[in-house]
Protein backbone atom coordinates (compact mmCIF):
# COMPACT_ATOMS: atom_id res chain seq x y z
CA UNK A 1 -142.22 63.81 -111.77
CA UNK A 2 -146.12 63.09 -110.27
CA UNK A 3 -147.09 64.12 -107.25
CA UNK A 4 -147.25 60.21 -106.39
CA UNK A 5 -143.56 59.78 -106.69
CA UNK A 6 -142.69 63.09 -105.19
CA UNK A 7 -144.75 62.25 -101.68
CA UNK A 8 -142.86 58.66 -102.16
CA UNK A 9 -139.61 60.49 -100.85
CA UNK A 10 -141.24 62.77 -98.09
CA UNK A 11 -142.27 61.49 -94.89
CA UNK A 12 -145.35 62.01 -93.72
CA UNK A 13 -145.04 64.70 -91.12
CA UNK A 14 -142.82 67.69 -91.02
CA UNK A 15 -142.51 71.13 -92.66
CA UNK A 16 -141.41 70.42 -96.42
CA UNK A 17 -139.10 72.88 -98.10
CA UNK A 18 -138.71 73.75 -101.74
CA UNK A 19 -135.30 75.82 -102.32
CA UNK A 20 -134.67 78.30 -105.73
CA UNK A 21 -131.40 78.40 -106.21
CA UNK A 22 -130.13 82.45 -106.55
CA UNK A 23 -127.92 83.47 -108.76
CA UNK A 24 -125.76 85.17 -106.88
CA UNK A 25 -125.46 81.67 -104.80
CA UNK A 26 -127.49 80.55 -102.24
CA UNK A 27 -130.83 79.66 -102.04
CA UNK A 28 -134.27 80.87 -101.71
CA UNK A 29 -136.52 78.77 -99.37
CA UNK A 30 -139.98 78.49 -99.26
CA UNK A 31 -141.96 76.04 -96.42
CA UNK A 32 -145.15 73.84 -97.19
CA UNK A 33 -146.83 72.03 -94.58
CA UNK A 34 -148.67 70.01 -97.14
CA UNK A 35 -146.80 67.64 -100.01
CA UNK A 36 -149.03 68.65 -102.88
CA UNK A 37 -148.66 72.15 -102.57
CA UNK A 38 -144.91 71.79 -102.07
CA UNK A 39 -144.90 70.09 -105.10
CA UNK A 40 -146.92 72.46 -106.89
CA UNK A 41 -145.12 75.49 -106.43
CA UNK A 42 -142.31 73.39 -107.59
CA UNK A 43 -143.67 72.58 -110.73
CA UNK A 44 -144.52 76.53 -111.07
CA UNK A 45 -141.42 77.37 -110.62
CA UNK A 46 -139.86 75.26 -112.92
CA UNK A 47 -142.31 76.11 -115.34
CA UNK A 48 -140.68 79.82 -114.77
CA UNK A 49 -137.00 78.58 -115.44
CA UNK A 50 -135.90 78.54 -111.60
CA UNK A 51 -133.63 75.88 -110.65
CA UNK A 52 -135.52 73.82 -108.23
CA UNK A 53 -134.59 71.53 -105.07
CA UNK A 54 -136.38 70.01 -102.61
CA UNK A 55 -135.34 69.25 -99.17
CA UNK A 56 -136.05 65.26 -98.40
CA UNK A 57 -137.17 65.80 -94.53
CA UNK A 58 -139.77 67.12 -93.13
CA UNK A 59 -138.75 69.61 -90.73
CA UNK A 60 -139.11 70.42 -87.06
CA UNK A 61 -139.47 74.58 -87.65
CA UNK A 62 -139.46 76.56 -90.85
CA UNK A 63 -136.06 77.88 -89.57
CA UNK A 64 -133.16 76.12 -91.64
CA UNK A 65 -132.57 73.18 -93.61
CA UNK A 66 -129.98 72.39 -91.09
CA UNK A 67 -129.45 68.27 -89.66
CA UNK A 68 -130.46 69.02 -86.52
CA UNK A 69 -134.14 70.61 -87.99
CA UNK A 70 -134.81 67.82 -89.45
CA UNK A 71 -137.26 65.50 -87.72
CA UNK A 72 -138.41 62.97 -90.30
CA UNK A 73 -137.04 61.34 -93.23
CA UNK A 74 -138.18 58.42 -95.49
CA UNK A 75 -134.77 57.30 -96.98
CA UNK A 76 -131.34 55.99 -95.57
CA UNK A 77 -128.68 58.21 -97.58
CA UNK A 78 -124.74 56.70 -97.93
CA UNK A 79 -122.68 59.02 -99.71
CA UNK A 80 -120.01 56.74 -100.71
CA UNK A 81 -116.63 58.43 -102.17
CA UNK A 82 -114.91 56.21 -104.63
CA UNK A 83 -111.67 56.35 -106.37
């Protein structure tokens, strides 16, 4: 993924978080307030055989991941259960 594509899904403003998942369950977050170094570390940390996410808002705080932290997003999500 380039750094182009992966600032195509974040908004503009916001505190960006990259999460590693644990083994144990869980995750391991880490807050950028800039896209390319969010999406460095990311690469890094692939490139050290951690399972990688990335949060698509930008957040209020560096508190949670939770809805009601969120204060931007760039995409309209439907989860759609079929069958």
């Amino acid at each position: 993924m380039s750094l182009e594509f992966f600032s195509s899904l974040l908004p503009d403003s916001g505190f960006y978080c990259i999460g590693l998942l644990n083994e144990q369950g869980g995750f391991r977050h880490r807050w950028f307030n800039d896209k390319a170094k969010a999406y460095n570390y990311a690469l890094e940390m692939d490139r050290q055989n951690e399972t990688v996410y990335y949060a698509q808002a930008g957040f209020h705080e560096t508190t949670s991941r939770k809805g009601e932290n969120a204060k931007y997003l760039r995409a309209f999500f439907l989860d759609v259960d079929c069958g």
